[in-house]
C-alpha atoms as a PDB file:
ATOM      1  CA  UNK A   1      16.165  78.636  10.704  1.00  0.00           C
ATOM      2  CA  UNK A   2      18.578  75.634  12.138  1.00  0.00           C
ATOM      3  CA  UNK A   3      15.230  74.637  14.476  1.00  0.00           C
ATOM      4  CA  UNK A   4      13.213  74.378  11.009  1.00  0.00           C
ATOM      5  CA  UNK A   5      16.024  72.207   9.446  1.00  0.00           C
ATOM      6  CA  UNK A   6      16.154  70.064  12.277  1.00  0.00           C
ATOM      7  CA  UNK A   7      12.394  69.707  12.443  1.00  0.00           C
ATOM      8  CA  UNK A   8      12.814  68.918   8.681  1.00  0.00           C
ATOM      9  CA  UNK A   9      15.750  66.136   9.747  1.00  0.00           C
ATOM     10  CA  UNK A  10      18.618  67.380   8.371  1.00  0.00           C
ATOM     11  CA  UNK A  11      21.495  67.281  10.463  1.00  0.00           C
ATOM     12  CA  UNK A  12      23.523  70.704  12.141  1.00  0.00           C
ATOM     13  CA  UNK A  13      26.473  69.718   9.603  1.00  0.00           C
ATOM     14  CA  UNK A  14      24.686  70.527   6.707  1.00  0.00           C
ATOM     15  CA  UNK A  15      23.067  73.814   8.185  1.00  0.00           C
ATOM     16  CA  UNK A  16      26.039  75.134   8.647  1.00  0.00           C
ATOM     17  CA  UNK A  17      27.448  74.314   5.312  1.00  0.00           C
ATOM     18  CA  UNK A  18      23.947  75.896   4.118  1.00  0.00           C
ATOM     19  CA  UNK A  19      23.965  78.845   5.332  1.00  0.00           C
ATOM     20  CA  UNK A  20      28.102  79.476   4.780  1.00  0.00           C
ATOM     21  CA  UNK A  21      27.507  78.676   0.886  1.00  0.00           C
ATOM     22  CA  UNK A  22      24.896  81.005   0.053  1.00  0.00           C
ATOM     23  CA  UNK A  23      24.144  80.939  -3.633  1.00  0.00           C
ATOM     24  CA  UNK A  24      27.883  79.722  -4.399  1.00  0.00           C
ATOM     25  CA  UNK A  25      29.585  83.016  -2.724  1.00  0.00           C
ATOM     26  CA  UNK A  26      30.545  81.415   0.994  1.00  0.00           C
ATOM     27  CA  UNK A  27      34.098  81.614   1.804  1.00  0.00           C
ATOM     28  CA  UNK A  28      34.355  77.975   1.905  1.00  0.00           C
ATOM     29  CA  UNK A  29      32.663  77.924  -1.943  1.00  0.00           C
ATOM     30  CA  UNK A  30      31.057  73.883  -0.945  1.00  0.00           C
ATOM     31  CA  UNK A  31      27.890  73.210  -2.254  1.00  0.00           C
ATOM     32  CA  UNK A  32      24.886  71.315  -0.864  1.00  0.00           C
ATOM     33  CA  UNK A  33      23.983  67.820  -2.314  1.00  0.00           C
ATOM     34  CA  UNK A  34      20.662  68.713  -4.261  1.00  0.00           C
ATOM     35  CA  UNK A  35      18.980  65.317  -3.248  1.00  0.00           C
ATOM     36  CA  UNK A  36      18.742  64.482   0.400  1.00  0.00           C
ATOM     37  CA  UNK A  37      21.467  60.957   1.207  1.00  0.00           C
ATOM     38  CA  UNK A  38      21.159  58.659   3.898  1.00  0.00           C
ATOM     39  CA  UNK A  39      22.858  59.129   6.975  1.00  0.00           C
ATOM     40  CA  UNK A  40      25.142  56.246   7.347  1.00  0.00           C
ATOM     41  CA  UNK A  41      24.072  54.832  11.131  1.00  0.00           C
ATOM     42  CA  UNK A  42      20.142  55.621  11.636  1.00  0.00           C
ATOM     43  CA  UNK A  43      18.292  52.585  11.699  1.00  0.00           C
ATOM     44  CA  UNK A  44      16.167  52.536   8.576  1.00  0.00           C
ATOM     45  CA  UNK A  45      19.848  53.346   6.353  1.00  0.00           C
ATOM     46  CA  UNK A  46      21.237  50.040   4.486  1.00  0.00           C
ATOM     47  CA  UNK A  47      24.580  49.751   6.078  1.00  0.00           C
ATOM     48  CA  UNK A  48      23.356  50.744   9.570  1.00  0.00           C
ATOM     49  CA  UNK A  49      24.373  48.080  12.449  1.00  0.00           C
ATOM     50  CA  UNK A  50      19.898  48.064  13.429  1.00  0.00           C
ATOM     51  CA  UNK A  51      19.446  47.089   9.301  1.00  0.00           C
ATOM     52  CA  UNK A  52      22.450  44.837   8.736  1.00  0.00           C
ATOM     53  CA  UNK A  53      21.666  42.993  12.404  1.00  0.00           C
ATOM     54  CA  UNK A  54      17.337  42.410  11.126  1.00  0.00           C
ATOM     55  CA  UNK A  55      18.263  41.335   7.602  1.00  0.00           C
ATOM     56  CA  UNK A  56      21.083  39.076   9.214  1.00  0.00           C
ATOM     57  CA  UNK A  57      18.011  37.769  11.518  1.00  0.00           C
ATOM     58  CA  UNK A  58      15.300  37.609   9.098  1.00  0.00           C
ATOM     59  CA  UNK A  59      17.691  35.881   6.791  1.00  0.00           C
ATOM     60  CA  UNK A  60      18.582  33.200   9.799  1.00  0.00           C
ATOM     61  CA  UNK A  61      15.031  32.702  10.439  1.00  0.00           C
ATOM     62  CA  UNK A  62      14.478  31.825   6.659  1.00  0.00           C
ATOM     63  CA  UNK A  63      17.335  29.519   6.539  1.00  0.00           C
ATOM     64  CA  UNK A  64      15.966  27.603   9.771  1.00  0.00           C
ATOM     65  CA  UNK A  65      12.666  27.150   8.460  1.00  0.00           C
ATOM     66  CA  UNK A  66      14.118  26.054   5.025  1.00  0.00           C
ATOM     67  CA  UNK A  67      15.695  23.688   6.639  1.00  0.00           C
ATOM     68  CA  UNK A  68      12.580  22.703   8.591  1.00  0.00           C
ATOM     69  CA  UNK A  69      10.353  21.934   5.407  1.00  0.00           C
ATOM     70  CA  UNK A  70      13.355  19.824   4.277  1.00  0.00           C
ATOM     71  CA  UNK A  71      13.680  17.902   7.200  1.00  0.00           C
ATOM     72  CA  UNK A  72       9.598  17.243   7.188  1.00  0.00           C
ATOM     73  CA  UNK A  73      10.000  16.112   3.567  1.00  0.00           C
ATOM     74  CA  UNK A  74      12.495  13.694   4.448  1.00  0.00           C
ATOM     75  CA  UNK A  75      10.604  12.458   7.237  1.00  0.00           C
ATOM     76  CA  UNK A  76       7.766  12.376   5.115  1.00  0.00           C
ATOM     77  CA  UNK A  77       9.492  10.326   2.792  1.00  0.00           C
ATOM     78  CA  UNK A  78      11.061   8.168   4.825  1.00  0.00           C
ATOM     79  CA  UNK A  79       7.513   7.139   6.253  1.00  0.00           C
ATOM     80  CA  UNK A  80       6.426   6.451   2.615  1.00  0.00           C
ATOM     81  CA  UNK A  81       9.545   3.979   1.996  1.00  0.00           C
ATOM     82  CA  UNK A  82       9.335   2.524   5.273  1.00  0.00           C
ATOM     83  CA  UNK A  83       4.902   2.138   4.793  1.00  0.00           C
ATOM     84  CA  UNK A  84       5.583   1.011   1.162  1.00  0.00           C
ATOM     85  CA  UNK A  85       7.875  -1.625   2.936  1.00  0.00           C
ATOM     86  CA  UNK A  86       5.297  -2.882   4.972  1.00  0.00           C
ATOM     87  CA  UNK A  87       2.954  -3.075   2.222  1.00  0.00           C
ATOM     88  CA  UNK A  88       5.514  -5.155   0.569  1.00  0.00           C
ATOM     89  CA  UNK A  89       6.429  -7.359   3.468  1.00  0.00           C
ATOM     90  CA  UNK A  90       2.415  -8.442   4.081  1.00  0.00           C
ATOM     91  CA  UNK A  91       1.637  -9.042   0.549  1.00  0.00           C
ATOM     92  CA  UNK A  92       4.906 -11.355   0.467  1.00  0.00           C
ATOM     93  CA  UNK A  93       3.698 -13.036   3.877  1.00  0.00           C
ATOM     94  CA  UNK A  94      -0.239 -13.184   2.171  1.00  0.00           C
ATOM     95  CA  UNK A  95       0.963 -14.591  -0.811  1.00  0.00           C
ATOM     96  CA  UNK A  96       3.516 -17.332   1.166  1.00  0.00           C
ATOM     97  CA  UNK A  97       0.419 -18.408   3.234  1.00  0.00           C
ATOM     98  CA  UNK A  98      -2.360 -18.550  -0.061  1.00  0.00           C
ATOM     99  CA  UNK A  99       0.609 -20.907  -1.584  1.00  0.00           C
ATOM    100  CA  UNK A 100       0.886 -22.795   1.300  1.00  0.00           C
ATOM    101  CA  UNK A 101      -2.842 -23.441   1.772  1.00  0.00           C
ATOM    102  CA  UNK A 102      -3.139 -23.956  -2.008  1.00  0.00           C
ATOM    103  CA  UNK A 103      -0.375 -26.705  -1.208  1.00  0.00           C
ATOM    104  CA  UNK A 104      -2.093 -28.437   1.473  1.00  0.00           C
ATOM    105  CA  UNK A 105      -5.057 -28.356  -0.159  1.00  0.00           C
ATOM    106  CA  UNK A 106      -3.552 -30.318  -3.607  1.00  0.00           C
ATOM    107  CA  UNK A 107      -1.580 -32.652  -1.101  1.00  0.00           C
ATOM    108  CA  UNK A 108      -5.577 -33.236   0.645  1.00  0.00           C
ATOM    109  CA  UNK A 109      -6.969 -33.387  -2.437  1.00  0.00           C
ATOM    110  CA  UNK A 110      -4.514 -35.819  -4.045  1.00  0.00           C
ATOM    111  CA  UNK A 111      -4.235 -37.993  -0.337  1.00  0.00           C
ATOM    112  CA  UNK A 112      -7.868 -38.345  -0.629  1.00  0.00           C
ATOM    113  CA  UNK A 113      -7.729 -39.928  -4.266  1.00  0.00           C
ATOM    114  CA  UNK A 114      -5.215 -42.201  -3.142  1.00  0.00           C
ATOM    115  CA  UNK A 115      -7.216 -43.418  -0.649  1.00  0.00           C
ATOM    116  CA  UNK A 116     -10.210 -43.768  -2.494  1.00  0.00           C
ATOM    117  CA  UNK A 117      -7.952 -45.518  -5.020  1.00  0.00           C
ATOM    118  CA  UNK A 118      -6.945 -48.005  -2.475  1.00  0.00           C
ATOM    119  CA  UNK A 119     -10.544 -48.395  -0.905  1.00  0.00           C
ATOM    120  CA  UNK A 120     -11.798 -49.348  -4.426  1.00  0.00           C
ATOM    121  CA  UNK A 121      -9.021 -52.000  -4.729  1.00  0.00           C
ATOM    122  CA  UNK A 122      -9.589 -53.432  -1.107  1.00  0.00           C
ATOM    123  CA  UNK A 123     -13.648 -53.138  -2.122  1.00  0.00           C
ATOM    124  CA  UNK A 124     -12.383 -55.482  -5.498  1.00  0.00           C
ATOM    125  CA  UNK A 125      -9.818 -57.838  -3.803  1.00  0.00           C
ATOM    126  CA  UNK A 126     -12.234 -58.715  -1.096  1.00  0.00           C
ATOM    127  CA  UNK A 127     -15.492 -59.673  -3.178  1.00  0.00           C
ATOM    128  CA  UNK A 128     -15.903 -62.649  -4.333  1.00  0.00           C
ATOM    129  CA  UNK A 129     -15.259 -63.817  -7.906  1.00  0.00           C
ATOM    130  CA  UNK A 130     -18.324 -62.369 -10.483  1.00  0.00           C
ATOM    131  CA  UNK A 131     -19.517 -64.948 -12.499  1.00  0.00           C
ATOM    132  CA  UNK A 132     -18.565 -64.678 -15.965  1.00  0.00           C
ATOM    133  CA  UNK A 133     -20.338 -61.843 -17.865  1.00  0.00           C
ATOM    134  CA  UNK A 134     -21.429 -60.159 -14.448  1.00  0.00           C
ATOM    135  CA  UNK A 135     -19.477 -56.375 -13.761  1.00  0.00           C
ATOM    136  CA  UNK A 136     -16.943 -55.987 -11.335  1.00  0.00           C
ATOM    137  CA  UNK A 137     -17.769 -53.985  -7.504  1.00  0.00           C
ATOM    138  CA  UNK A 138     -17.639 -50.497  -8.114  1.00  0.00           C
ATOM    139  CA  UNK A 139     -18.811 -50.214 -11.553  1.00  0.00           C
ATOM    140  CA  UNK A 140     -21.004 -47.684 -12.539  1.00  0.00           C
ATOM    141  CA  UNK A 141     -23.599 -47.877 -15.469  1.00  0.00           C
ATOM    142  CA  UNK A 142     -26.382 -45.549 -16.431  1.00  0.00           C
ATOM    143  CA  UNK A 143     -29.100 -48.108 -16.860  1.00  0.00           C
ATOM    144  CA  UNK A 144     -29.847 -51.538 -15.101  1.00  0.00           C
ATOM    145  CA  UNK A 145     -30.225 -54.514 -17.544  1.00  0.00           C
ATOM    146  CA  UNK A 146     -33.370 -56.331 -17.714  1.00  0.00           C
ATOM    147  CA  UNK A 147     -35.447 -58.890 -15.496  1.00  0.00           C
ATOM    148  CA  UNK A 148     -33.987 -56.507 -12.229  1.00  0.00           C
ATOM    149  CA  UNK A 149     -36.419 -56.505  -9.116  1.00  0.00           C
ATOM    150  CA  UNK A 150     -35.540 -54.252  -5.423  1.00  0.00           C
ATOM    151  CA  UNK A 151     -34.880 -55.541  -2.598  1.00  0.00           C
ATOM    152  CA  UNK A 152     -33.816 -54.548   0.916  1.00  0.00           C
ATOM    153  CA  UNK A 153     -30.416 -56.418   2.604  1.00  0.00           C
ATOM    154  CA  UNK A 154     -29.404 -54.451   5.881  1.00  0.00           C
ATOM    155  CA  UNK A 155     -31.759 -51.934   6.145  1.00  0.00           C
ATOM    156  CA  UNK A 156     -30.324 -50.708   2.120  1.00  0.00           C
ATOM    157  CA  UNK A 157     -32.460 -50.678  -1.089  1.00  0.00           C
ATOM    158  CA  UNK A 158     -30.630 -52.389  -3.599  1.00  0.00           C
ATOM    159  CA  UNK A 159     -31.800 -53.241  -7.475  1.00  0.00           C
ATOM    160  CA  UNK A 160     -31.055 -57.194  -7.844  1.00  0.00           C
ATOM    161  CA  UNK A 161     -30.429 -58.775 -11.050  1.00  0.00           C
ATOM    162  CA  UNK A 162     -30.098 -62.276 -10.983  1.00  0.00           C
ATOM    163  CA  UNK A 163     -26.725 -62.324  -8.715  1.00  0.00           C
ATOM    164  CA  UNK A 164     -25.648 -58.811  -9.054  1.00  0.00           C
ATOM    165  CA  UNK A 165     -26.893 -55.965  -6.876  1.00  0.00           C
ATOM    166  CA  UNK A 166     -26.900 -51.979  -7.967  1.00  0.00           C
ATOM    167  CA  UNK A 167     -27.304 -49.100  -5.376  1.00  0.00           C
ATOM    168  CA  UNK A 168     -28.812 -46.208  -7.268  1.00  0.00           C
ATOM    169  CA  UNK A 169     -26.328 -42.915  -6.901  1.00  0.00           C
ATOM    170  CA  UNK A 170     -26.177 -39.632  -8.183  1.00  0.00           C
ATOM    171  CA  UNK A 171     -23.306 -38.668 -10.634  1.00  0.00           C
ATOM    172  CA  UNK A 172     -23.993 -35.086 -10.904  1.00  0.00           C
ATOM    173  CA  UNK A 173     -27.552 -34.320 -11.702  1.00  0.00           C
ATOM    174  CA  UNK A 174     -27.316 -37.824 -13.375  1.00  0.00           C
ATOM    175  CA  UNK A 175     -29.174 -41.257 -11.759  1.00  0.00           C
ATOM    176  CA  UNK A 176     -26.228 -44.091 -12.301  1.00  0.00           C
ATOM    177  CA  UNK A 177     -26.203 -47.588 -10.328  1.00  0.00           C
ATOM    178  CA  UNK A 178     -23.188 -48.640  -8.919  1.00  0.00           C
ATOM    179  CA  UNK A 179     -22.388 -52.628  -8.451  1.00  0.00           C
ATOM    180  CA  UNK A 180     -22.183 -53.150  -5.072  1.00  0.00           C
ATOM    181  CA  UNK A 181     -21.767 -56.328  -2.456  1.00  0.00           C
ATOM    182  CA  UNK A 182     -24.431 -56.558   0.161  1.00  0.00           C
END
């Protein structure tokens, strides 16, 4: 019988206390614990040093990759600011240079006036006097008066009337003569 309870995994102990407490008449009168109870010790039992030592490891295993994942994230994050940054930093430097060539360009721009300003004043200064009633060098009108003939100074087709010369021009898709000096 104690070879069948072993087989059956419960400890000598309890055989004994079995078989001296027949049907509540042993002389020790103890009783057996109807349900079977873990063994405090064997490996698969809740408090045993095996169970308590994997839990503790599984458990340390969780916290390490827990705290992997967190240090990705902030990696990850860090990336983001430090890409987001960069983004910043070339969109300030692109906008800087667009200002700056928007600048040189209105400084060209306005440089060029003045000097077509000042070529158009040296152009007026240096003709001679127009008779009364004749337009000024660098006029521009949209029709020649009349009695004008063409004629060729210089290897230049000018319209001449009487002591006034016109080169014909374009003013956008508009014909215009401008007074000129030969």
């Amino acid at each position: 019988m104690k070879t069948i309870l072993k087989t059956l995994g419960i400890g000598v102990a309890s055989a004994v206390l079995w078989a001296l407490d027949a049907p509540g008449e042993g002389p020790l009168r103890l009783q057996l614990i109807p349900n079977a109870q873990a063994i405090v010790g064997r490996p698969a039992t809740p408090v045993s040093y095996a169970g308590v030592a994997r839990r503790s490891a599984y458990r340390e295993t969780e916290a390490v990759r827990t705290a992997e994942v967190a240090r990705t994230a902030e990696v990850a994050r860090t990336a983001e600011v430090a890409r987001t940054a960069e983004v910043a930093r070339a969109a300030e430097v692109t906008t800087a240079a667009a200002a700056a060539t928007t600048a040189a360009v209105a400084t060209t721009a306005v440089m060029a006036n003045q000097a077509n300003a000042a070529a158009a004043a040296a152009a007026r200064s240096a003709a001679p006097p127009a008779s009364p009633g004749a337009p000024a060098v660098g006029t521009i009108v949209t029709s020649l008066p009349p009695g004008c003939g063409q004629t060729s100074l210089n290897g230049v087709e000018y319209q001449r009337c009487g002591s006034t010369y016109y080169r014909a021009a374009f003013n956008g898709p508009n014909l215009v003569y401008v007074v000129q000096q030969p």
